[in-house]
Structure formats: structure tokens, C-alpha cells
Protein backbone atom coordinates (compact mmCIF):
# COMPACT_ATOMS: atom_id res chain seq x y z
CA UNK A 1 0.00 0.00 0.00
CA UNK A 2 1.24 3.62 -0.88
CA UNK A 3 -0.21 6.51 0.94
CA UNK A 4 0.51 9.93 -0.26
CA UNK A 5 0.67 12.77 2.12
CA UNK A 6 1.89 16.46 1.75
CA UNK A 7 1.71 18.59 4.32
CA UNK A 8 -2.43 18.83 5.29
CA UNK A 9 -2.93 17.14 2.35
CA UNK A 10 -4.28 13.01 2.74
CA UNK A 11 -4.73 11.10 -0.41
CA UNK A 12 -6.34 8.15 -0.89
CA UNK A 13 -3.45 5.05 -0.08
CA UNK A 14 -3.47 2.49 -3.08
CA UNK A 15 -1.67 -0.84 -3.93
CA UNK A 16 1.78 -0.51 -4.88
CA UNK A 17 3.31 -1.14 -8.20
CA UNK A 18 6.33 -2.17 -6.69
CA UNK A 19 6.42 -5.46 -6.83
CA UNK A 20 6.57 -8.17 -9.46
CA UNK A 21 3.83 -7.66 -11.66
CA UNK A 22 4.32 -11.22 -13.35
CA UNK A 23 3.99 -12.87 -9.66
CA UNK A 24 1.05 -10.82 -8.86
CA UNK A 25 -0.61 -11.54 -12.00
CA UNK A 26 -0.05 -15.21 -11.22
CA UNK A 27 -1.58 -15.06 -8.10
CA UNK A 28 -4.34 -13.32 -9.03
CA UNK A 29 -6.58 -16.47 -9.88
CA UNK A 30 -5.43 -18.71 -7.07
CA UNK A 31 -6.28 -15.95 -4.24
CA UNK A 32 -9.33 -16.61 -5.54
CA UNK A 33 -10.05 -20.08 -5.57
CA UNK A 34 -8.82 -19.97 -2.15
CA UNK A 35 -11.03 -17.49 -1.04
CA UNK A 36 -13.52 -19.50 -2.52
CA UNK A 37 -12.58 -23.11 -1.21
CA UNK A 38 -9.90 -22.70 1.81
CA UNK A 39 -11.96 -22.32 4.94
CA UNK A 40 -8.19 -20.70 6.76
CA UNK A 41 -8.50 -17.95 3.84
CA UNK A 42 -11.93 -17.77 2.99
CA UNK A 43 -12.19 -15.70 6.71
CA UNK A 44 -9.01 -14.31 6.86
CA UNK A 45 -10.39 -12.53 3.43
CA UNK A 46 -14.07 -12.24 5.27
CA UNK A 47 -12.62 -10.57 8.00
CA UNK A 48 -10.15 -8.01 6.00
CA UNK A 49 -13.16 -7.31 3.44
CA UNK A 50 -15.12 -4.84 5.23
CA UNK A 51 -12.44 -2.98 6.66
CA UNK A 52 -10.97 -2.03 3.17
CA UNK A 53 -11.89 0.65 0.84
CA UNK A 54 -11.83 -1.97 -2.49
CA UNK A 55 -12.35 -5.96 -1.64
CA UNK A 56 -9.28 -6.12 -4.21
CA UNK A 57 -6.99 -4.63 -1.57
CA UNK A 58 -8.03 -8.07 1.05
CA UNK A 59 -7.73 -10.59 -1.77
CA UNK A 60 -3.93 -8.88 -2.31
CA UNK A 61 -3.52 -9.69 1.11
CA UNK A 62 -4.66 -13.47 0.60
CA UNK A 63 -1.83 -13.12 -2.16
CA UNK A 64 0.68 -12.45 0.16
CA UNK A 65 -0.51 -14.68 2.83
CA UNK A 66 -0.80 -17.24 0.47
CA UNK A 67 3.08 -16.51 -1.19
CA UNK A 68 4.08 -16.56 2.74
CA UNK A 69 2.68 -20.23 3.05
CA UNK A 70 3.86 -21.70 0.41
CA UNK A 71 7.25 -20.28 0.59
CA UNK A 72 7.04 -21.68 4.18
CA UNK A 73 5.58 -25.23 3.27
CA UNK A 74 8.49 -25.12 0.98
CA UNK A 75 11.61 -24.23 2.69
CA UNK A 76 10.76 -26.52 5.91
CA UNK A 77 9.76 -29.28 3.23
CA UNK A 78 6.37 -30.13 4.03
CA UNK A 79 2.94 -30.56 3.01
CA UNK A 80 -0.08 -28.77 3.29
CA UNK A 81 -2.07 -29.68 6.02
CA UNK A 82 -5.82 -28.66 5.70
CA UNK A 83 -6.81 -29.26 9.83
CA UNK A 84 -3.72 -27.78 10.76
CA UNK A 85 -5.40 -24.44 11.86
CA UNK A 86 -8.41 -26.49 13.63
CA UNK A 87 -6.04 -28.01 15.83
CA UNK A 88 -4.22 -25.50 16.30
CA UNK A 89 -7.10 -23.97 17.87
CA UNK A 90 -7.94 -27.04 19.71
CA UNK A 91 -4.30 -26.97 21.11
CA UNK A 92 -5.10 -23.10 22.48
CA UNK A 93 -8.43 -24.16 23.91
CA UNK A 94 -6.71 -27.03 26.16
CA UNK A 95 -4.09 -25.04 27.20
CA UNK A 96 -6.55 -22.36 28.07
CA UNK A 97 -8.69 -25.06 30.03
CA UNK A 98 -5.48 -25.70 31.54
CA UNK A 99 -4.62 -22.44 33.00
CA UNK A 100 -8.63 -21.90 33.96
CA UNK A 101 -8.32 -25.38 36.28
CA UNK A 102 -4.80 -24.35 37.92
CA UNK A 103 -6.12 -20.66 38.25
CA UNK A 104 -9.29 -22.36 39.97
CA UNK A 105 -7.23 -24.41 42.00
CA UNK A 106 -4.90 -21.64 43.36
CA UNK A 107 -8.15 -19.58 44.21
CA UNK A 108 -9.80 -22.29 46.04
């Protein structure tokens, strides 16, 4: 995003045409599929969406998220794992459980 200020003057920000336009070309379509089909993206994108002047500016931001994971999945030579995020949240509930119980215990 590029915002343009002078003095009292605010412009509008925009998306910046810094980057590789043959890479965000090539993204374009898969942000959208994913948006479409990846429950992980599809709210990340939902929750982004309203907050933004254009929806194009969130699915940019599933671009980059999505460039992010798969440069990730990549360099620590894994696969994609579709319930990682659900138990990931599981995880955080039980240790939040957890700390409930010992907080009730050290109260009682």
C-alpha cells in the first residue's frame, strides 16, 4: 500500500506497483479459488473485506498470505495440512482449560 501525504494534504493510499507484476498476476486467480474453497483464507479474506476501501486490496492480502505459506511449506519441506489451523485452535483451547483449572485451584 502507498499513501501519499503532503503537508495537510491526505490522499487516498493504493496498492503498490512495486512489486513483481508477473507474480502478482499469477496469483491473481489462485487468491481466488482460495477465497472460494480454503476455509483458513476464505475468513481471513471475510474478516479483511469490510475494513478495506476496495475488496481487491483483502484478496492482495490473501496473495501475500498465500506466497508466505507456500514459501514456508516449501523451505521446511512439508505438506499442506488442511486441519492444521483447527487443531491448532484445539491446542489453544486445552491449554486455556489448563490455566482456567490451575487458576481455579490456586483460588480455592
Amino acid at each position: 500500500m502507498v499513501l501519499r501525504e503532503s503537508g495537510s494534504f491526505k490522499g487516498k493510499t493504493r496498492i503498490s506497483k512495486k512489486g513483481n507484476s508477473h507474480i502478482r498476476a499469477v496469483m491473481h486467480m489462485p487468491s481466488m479459488t482460495c477465497v472460494r474453497c480454503n476455509p483458513t483464507l476464505k475468513r481471513f479474506y471475510n474478516r479483511l473485506k469490510p475494513k478495506k476501501a476496495k475488496p481487491l486490496v483483502a484478496l492482495i492480502a490473501v496473495q501475500r498470505k498465500l506466497l508466505i505459506l507456500m514459501y514456508t511449506l516449501w523451505k521446511s519441506e512439508k505438506f499442506y495440512d488442511e486441519a492444521y489451523e483447527t487443531k491448532k485452535q484445539q491446542k489453544h483451547k486445552a491449554l486455556a482449560a489448563q490455566d482456567n483449572n490451575l487458576i481455579d485451584q490456586l483460588v480455592s
